[in-house]
PDB file of N, CA and C in Angstrom:
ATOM      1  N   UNK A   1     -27.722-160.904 147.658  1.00  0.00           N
ATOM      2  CA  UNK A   1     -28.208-160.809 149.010  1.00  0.00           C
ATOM      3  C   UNK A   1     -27.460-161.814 149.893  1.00  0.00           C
ATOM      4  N   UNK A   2     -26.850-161.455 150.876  1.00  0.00           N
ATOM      5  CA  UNK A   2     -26.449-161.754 151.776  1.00  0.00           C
ATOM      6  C   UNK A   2     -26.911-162.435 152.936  1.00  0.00           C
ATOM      7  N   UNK A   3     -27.281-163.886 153.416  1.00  0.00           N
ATOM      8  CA  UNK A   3     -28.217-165.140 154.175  1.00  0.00           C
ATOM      9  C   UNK A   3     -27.504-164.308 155.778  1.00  0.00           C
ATOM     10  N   UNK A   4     -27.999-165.017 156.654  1.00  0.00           N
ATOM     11  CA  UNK A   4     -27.373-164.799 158.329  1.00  0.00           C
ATOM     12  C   UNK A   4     -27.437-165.856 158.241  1.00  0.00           C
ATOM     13  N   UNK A   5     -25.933-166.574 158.711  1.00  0.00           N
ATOM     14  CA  UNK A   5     -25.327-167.498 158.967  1.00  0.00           C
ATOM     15  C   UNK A   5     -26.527-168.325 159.575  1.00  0.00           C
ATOM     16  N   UNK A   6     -26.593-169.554 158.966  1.00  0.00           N
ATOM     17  CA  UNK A   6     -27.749-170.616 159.912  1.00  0.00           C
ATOM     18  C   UNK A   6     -26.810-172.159 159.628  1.00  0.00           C
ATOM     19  N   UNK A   7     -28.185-172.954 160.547  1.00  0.00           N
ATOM     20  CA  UNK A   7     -27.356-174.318 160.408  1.00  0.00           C
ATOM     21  C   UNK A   7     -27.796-174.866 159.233  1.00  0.00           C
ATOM     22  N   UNK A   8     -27.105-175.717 159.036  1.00  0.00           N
ATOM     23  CA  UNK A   8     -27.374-176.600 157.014  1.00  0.00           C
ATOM     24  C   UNK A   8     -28.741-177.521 157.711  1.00  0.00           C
ATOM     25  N   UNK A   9     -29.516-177.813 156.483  1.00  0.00           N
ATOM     26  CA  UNK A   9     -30.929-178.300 156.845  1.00  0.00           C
ATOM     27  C   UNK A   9     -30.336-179.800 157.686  1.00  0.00           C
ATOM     28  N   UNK A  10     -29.278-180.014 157.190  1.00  0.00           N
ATOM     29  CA  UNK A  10     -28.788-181.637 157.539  1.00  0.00           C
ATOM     30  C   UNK A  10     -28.475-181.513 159.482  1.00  0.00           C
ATOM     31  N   UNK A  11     -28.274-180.404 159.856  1.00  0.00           N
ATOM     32  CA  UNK A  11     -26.811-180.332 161.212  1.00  0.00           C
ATOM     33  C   UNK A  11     -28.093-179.825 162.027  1.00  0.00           C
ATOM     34  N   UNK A  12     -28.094-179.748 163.168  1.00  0.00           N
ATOM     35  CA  UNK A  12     -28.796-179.495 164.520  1.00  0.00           C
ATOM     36  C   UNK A  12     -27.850-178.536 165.378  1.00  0.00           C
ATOM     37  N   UNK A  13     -28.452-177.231 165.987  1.00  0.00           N
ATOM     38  CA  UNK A  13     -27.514-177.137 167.087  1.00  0.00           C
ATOM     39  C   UNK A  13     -27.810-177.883 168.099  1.00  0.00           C
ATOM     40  N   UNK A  14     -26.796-178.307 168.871  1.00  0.00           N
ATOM     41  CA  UNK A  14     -27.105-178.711 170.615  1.00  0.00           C
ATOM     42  C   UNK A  14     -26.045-177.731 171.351  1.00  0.00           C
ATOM     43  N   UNK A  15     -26.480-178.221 172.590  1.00  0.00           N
ATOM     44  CA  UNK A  15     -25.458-177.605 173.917  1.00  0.00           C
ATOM     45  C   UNK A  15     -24.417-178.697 174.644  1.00  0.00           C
ATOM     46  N   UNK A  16     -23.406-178.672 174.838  1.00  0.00           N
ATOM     47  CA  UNK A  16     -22.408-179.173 175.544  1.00  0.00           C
ATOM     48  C   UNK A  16     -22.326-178.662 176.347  1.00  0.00           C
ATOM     49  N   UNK A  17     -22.233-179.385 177.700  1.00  0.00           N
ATOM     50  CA  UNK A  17     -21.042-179.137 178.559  1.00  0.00           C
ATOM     51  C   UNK A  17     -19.844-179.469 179.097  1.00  0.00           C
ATOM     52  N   UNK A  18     -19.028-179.219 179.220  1.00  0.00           N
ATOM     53  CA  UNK A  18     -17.669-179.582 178.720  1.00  0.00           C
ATOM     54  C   UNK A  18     -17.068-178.347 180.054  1.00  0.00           C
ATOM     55  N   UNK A  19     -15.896-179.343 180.921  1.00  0.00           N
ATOM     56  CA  UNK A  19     -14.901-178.744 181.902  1.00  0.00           C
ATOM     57  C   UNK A  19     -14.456-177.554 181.748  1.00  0.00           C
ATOM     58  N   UNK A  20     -14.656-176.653 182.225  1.00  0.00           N
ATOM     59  CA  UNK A  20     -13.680-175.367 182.226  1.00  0.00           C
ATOM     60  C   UNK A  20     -12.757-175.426 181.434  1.00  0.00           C
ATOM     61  N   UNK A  21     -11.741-176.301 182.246  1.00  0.00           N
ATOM     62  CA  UNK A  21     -10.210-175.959 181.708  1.00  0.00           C
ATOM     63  C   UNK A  21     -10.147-176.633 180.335  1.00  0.00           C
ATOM     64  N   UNK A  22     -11.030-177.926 179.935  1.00  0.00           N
ATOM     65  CA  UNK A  22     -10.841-178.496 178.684  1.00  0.00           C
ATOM     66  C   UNK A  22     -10.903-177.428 177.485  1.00  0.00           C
ATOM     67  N   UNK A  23     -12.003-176.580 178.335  1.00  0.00           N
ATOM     68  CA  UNK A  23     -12.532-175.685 176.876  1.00  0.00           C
ATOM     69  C   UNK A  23     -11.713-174.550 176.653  1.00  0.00           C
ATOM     70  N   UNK A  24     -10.852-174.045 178.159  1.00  0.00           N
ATOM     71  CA  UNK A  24     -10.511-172.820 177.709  1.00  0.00           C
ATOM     72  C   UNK A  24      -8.978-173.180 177.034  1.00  0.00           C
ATOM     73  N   UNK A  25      -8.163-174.859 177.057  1.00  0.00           N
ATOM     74  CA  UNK A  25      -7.573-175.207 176.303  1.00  0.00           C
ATOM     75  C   UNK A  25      -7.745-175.280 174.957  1.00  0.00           C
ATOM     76  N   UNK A  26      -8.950-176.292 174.412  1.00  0.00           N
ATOM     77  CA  UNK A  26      -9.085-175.992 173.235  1.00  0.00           C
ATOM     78  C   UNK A  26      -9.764-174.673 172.324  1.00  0.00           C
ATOM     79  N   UNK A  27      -9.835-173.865 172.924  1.00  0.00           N
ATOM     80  CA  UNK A  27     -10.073-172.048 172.313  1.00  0.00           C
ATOM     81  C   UNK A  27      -8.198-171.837 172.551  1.00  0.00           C
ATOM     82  N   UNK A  28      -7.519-171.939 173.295  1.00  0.00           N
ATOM     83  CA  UNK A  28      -6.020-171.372 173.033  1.00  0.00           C
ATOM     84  C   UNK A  28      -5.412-172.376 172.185  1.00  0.00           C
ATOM     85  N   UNK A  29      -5.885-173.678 171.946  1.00  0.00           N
ATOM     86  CA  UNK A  29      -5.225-173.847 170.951  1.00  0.00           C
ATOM     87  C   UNK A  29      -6.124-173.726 169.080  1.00  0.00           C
ATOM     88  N   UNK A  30      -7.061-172.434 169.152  1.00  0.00           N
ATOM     89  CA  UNK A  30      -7.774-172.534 168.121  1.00  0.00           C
ATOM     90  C   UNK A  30      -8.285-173.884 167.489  1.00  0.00           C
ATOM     91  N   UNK A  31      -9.301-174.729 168.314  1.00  0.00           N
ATOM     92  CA  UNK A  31     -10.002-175.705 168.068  1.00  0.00           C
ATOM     93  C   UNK A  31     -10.972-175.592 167.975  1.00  0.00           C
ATOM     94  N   UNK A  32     -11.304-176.569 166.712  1.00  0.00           N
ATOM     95  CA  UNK A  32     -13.122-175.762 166.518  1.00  0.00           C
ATOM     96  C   UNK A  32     -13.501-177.014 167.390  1.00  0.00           C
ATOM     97  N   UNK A  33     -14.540-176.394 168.147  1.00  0.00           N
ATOM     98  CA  UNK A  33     -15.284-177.369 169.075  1.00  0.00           C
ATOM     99  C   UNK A  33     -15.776-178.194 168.613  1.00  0.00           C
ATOM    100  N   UNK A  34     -16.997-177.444 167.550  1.00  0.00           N
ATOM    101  CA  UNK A  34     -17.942-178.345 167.030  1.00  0.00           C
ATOM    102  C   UNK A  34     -17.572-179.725 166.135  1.00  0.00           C
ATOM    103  N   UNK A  35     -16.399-179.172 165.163  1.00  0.00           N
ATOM    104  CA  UNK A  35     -16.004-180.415 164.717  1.00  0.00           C
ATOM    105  C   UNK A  35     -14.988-181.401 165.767  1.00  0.00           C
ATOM    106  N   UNK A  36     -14.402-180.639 166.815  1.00  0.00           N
ATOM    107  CA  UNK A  36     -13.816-181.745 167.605  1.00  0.00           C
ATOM    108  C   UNK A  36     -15.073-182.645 168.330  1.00  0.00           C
ATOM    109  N   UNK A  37     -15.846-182.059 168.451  1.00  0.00           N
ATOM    110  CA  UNK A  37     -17.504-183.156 169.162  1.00  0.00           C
ATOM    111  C   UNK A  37     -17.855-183.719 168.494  1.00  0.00           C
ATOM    112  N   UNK A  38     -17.940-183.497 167.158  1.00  0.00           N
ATOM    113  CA  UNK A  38     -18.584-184.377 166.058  1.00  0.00           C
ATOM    114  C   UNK A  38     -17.559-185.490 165.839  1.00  0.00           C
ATOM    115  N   UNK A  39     -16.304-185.258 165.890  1.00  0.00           N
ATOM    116  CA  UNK A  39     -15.124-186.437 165.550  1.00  0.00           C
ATOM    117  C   UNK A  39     -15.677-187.470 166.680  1.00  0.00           C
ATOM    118  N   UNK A  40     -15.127-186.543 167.808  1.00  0.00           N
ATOM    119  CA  UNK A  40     -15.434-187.632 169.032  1.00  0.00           C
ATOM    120  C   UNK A  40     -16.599-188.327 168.964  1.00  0.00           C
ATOM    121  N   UNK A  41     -18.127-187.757 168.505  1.00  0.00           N
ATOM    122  CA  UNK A  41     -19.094-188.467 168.806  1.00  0.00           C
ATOM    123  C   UNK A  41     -18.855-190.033 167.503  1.00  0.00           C
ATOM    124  N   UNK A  42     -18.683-189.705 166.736  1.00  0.00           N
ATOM    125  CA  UNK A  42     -17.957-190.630 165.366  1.00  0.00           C
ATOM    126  C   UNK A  42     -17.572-191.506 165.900  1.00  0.00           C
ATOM    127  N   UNK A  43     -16.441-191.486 166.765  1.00  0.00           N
ATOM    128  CA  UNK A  43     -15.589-192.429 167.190  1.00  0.00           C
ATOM    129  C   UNK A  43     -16.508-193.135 168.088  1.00  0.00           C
ATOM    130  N   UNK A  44     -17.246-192.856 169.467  1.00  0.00           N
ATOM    131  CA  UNK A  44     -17.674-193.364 169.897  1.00  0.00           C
ATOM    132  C   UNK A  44     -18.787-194.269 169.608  1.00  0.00           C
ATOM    133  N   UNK A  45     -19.680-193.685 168.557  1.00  0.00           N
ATOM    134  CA  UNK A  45     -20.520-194.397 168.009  1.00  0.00           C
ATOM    135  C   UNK A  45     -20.164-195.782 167.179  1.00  0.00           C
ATOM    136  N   UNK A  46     -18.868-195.401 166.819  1.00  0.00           N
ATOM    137  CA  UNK A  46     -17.932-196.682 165.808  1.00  0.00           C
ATOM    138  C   UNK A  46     -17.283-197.175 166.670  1.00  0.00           C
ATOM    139  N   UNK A  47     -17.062-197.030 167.954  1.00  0.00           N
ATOM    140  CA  UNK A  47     -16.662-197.907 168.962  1.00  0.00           C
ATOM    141  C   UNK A  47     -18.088-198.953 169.722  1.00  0.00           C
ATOM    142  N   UNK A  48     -19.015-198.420 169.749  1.00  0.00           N
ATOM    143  CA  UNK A  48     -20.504-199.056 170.082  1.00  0.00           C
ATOM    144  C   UNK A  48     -20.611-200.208 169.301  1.00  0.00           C
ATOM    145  N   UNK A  49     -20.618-199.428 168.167  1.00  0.00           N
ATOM    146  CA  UNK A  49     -20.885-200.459 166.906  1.00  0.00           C
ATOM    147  C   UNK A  49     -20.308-201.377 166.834  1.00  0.00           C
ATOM    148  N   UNK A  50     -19.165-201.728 166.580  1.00  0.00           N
ATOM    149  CA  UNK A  50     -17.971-202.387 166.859  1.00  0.00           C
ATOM    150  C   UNK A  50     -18.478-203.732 167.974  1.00  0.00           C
ATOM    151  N   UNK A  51     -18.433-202.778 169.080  1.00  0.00           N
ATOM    152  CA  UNK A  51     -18.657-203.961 170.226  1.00  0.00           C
ATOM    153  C   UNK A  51     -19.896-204.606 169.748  1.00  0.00           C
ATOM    154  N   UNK A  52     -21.149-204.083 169.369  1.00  0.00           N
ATOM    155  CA  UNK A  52     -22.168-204.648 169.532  1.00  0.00           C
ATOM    156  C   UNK A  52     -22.358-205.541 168.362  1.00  0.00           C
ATOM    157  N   UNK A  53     -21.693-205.319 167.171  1.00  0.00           N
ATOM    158  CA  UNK A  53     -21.001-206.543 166.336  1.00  0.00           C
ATOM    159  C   UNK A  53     -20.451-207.307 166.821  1.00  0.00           C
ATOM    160  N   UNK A  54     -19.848-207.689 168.092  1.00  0.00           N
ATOM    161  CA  UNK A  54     -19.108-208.746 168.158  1.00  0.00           C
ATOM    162  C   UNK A  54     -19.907-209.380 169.183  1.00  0.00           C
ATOM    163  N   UNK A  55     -20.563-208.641 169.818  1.00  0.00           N
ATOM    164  CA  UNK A  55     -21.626-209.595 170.598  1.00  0.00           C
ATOM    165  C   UNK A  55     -22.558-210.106 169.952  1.00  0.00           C
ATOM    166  N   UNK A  56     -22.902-209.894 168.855  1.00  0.00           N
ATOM    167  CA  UNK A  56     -23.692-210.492 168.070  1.00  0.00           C
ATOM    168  C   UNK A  56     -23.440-211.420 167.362  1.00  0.00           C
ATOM    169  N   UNK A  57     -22.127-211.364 166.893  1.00  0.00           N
ATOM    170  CA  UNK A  57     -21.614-212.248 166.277  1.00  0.00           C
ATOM    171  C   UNK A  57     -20.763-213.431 166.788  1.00  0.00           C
ATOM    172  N   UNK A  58     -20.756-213.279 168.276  1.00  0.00           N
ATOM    173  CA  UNK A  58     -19.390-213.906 169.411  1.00  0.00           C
ATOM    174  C   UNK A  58     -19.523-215.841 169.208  1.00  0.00           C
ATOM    175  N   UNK A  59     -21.205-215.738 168.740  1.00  0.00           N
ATOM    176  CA  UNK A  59     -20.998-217.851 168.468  1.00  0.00           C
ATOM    177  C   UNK A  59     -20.533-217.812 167.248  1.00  0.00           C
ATOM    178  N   UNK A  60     -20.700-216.931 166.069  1.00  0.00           N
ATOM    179  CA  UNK A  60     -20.388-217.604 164.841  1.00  0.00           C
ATOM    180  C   UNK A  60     -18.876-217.592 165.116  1.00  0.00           C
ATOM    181  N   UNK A  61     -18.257-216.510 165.411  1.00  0.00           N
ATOM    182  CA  UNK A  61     -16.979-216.436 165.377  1.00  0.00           C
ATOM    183  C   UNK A  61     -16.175-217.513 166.183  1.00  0.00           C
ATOM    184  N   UNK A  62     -16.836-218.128 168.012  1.00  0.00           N
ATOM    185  CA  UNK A  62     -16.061-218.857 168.359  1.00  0.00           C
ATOM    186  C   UNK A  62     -16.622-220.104 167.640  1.00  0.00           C
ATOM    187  N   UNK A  63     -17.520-220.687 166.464  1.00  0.00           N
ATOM    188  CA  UNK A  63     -17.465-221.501 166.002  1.00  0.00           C
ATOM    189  C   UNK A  63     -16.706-221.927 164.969  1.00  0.00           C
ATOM    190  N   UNK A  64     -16.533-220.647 164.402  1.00  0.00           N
ATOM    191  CA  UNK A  64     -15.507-220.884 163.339  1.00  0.00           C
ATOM    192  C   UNK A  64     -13.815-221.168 163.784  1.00  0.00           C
ATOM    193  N   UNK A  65     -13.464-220.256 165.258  1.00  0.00           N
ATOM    194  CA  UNK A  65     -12.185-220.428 165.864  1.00  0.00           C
ATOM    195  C   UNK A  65     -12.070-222.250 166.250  1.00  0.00           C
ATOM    196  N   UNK A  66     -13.352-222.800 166.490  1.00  0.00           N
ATOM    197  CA  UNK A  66     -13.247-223.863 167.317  1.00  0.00           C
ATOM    198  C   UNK A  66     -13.400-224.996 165.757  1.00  0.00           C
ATOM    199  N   UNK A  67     -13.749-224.710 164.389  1.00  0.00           N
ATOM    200  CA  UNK A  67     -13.327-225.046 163.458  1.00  0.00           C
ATOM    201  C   UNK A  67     -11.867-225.614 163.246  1.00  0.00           C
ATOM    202  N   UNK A  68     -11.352-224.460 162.929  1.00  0.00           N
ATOM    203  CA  UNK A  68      -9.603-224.317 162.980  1.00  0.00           C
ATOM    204  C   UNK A  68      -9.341-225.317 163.399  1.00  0.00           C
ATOM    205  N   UNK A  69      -9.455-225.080 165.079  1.00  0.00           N
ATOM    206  CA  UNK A  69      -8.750-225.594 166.133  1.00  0.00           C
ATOM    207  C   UNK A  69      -9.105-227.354 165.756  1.00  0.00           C
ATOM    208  N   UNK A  70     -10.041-227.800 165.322  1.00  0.00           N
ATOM    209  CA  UNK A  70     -10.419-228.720 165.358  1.00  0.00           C
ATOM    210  C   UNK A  70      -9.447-229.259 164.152  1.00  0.00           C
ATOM    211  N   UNK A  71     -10.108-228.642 162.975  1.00  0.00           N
ATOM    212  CA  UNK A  71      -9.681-229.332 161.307  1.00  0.00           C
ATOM    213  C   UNK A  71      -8.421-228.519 160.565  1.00  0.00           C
ATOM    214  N   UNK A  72      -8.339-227.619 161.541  1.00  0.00           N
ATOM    215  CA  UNK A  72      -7.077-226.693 160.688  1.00  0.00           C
ATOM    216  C   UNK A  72      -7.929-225.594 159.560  1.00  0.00           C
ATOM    217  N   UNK A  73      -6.994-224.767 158.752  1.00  0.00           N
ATOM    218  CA  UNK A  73      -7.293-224.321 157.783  1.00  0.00           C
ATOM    219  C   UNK A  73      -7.741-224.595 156.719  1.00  0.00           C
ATOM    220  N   UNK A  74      -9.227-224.653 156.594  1.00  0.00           N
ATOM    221  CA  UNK A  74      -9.383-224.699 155.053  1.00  0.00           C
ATOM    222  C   UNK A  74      -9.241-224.517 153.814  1.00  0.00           C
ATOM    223  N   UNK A  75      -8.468-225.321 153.190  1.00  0.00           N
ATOM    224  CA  UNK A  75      -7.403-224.926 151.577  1.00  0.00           C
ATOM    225  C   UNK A  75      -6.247-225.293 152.268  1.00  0.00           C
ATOM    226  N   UNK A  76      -6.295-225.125 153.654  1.00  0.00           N
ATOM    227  CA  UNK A  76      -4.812-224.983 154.284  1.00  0.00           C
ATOM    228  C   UNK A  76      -3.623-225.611 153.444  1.00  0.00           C
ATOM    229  N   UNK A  77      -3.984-227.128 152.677  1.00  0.00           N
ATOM    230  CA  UNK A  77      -2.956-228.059 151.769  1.00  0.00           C
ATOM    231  C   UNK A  77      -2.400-227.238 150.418  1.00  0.00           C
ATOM    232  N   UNK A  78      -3.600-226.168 149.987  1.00  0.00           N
ATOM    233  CA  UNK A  78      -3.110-225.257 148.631  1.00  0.00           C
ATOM    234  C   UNK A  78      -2.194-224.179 149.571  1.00  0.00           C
ATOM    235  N   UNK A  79      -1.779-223.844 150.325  1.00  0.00           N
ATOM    236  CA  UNK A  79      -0.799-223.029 150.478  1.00  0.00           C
ATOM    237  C   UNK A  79       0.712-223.016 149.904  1.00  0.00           C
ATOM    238  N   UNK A  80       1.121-221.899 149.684  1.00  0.00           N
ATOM    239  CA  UNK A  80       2.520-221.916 148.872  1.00  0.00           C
ATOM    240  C   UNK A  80       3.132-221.077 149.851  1.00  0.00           C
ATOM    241  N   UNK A  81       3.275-220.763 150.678  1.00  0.00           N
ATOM    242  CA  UNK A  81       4.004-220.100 151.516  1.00  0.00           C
ATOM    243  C   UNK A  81       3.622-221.050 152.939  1.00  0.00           C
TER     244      UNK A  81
END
């Protein structure tokens, strides 16, 4: 028996809207939408993330830069290169 195409229990449909000309580009160049939205949303979300790691993290990090700056590298004397 043969199912009618549905979405996987995991995936949601939604609706986009998206520019004219963007869309009737990516249909001539045979682009699947859905996975080009899903990439993009990926990226953006790992671009969020990203930032909002570093705002979170922005004293440890300039404490550790202001470390350095202060005492140098730690081990720095075991270096061989």
């Amino acid at each position: 028996m043969v199912r009618p195409h549905s979405a996987s229990p995991t995936r949601r449909p939604t609706n986009v809207t998206l520019p004219s000309q963007l869309l009737e580009e990516a249909k001539s160049l045979d682009l699947n939408i859905s996975q080009a939205c899903e990439q993009g949303v990926k990226s953006a979300i790992a671009s969020i993330r990203a930032q909002q790691w570093l705002a979170e993290n922005r004293s440890s990090l300039e404490a550790s830069r202001q470390y350095v700056e202060e005492n140098g590298l730690p081990l720095a004397d075991y270096k061989n290169f």
